[in-house]
Protein backbone atom coordinates (compact mmCIF):
# COMPACT_ATOMS: atom_id res chain seq x y z
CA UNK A 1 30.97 -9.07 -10.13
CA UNK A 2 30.42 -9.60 -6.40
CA UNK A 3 29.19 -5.92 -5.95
CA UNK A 4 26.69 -6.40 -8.94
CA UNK A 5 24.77 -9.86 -7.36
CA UNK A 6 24.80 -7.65 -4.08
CA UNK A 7 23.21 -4.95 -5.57
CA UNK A 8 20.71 -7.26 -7.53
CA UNK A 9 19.94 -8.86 -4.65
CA UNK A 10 19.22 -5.61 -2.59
CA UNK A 11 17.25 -3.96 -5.34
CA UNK A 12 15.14 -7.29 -5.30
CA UNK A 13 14.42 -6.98 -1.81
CA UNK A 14 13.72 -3.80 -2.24
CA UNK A 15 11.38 -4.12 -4.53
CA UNK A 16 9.48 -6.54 -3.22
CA UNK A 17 8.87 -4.80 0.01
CA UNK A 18 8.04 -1.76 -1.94
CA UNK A 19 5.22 -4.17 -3.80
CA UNK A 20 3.93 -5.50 -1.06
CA UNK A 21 3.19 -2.69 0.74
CA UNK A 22 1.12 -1.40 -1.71
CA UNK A 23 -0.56 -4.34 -1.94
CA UNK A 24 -1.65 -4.54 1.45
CA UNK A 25 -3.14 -1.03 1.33
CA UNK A 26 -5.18 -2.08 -1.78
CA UNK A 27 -6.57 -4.79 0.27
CA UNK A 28 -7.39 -2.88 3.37
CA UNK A 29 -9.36 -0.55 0.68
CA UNK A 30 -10.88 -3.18 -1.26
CA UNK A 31 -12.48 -4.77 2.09
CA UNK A 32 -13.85 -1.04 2.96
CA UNK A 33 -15.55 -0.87 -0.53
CA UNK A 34 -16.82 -4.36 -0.01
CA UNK A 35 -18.36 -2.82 3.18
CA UNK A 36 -19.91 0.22 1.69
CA UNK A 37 -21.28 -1.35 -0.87
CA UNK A 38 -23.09 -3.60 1.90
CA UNK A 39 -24.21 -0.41 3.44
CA UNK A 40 -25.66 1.01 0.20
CA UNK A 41 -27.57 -2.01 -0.26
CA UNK A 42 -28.71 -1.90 3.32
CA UNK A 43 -29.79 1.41 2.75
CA UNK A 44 -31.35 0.81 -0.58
CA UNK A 45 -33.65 -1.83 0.82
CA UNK A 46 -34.84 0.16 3.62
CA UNK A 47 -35.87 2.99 1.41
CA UNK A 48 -37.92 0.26 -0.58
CA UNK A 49 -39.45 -0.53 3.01
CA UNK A 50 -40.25 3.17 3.60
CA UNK A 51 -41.71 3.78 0.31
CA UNK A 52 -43.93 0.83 0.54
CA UNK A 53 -44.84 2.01 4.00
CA UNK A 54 -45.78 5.50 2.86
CA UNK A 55 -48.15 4.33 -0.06
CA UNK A 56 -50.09 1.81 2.55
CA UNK A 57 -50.21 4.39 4.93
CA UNK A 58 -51.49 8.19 4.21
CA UNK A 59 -49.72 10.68 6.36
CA UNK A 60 -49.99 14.54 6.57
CA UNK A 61 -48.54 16.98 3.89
CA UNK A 62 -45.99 18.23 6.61
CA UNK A 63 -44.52 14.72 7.42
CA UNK A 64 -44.38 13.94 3.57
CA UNK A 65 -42.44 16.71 3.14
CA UNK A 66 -39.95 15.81 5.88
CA UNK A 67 -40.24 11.94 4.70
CA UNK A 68 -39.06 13.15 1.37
CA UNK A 69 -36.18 15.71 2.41
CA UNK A 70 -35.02 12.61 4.60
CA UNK A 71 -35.28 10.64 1.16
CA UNK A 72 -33.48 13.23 -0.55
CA UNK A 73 -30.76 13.10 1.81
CA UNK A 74 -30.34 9.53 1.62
CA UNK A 75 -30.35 9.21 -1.98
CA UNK A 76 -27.66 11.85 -2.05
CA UNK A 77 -25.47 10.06 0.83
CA UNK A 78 -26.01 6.97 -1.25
CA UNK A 79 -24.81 8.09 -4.59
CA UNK A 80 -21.32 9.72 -2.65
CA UNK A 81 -21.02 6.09 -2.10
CA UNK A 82 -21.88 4.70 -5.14
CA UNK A 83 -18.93 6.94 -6.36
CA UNK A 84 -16.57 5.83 -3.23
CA UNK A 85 -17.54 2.36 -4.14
CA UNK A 86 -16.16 3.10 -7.52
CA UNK A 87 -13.01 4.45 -6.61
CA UNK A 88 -12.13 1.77 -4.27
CA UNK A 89 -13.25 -1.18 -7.25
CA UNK A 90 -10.73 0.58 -9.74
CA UNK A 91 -8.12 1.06 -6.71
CA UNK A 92 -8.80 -3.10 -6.59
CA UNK A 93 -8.12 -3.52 -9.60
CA UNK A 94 -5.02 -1.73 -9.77
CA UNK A 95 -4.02 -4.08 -7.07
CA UNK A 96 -4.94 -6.96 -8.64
CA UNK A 97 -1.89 -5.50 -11.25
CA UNK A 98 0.51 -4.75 -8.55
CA UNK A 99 0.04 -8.56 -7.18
CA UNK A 100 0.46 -9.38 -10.96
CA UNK A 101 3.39 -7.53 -11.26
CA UNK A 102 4.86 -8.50 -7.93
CA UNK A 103 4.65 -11.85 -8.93
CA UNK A 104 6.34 -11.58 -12.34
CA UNK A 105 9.25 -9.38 -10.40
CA UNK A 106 10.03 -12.04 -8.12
CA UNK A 107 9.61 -14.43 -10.46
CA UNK A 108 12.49 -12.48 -12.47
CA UNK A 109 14.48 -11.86 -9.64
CA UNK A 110 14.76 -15.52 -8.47
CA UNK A 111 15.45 -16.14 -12.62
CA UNK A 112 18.34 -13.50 -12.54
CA UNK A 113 19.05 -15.29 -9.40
CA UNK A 114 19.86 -18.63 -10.17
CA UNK A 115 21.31 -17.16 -13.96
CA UNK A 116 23.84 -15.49 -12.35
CA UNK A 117 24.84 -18.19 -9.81
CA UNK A 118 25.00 -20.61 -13.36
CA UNK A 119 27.17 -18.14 -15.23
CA UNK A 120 29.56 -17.49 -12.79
CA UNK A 121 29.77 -20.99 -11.50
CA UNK A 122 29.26 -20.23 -7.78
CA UNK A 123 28.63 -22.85 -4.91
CA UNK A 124 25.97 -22.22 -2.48
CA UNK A 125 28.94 -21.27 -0.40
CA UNK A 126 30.24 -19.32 -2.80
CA UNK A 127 27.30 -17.53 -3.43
CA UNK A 128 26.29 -17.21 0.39
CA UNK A 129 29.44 -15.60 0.63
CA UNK A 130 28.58 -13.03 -1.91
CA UNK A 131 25.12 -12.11 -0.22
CA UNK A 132 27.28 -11.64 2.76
CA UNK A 133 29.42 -9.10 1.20
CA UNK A 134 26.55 -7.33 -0.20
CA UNK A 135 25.19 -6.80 2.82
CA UNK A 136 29.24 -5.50 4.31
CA UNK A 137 28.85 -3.15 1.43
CA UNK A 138 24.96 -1.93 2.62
CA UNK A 139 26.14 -1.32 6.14
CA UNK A 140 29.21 0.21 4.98
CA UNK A 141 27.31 2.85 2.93
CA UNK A 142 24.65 3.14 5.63
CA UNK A 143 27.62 4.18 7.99
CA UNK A 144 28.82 6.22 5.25
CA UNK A 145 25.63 8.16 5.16
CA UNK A 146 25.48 8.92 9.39
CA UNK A 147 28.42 9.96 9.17
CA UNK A 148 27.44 12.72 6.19
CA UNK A 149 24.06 13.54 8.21
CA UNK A 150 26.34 14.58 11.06
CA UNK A 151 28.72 16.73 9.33
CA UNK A 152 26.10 18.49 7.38
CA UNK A 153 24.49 18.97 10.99
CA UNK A 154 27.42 20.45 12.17
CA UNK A 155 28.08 22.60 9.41
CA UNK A 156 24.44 23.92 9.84
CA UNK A 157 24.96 24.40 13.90
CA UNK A 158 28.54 26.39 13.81
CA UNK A 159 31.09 23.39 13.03
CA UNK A 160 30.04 22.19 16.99
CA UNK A 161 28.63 18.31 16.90
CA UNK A 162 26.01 18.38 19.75
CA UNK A 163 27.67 17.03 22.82
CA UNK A 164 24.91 14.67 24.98
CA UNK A 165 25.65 13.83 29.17
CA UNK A 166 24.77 10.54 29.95
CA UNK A 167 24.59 10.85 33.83
């Protein structure tokens, strides 16, 4: 019974790191959509400028045709970040659901929590010295695992564990 709350409460943890990780990259990519879609507006309204500039003033057939290849160009920069913008609204979105679902998962998790510590009748002592052994058990399998690492090392290098001088 001990073993299980440990393991709840390091799958918990774990999830919630998990969660919020992902959450912070959706933000970092939500503010760079916000900024390119500044940019495209930026860019919009100086092409407005430039085509009210070209009507008022007449230029020569040879700079009209480099005003418009430099028009062409922008247009086409601007729709690759019309569809960037795109991309980074639906990647928003999807962490809008991730927050959503982080919430509900620690909202479960602090449920299964306090359910647990109700059905088996455990003091905050009691229960603190469940966490505790959790976390025993964690190390004791992270030890577990070093210790496989280095015999499968050893295996793969001739049975010999590498041998370090510290002089």
């Amino acid at each position: 019974m001990k073993i299980l709350v440990g393991g709840l409460l390091v799958l918990g943890l774990a999830l919630n790191v998990f969660l919020w990780s992902r959450l912070r990259n959706q933000s970092e990519q939500l503010k760079l959509a916000q900024a390119s879609a500044s940019e495209i507006d930026e860019l919009r309204r100086q092409n407005q400028e430039l085509q009210v500039n070209r009507t008022s003033a007449p230029d020569s057939a040879n700079a009209d045709a480099r005003e418009l290849a430099r028009l062409r160009n922008e247009v086409g920069q601007l729709r690759k970040q019309a569809r960037e913008a795109e991309t980074l609204r639906a990647q928003a979105a999807e962490a809008a659901q991730l927050r959503a679902r982080l919430a509900a998962a620690t909202q479960d998790l602090a449920r299964a929590e306090s359910e647990l510590a109700d059905a088996v009748k455990l003091s905050p002592e009691e229960l603190q010295q469940v966490k505790e052994e959790a976390q025993s058990v964690g190390c004791i399998n992270n030890l577990k695992q070093i210790g496989l690492a280095a015999r499968l090392w050893a295996k793969d290098h001739d049975n010999v564990f590498r041998r370090t001088s510290f002089r």
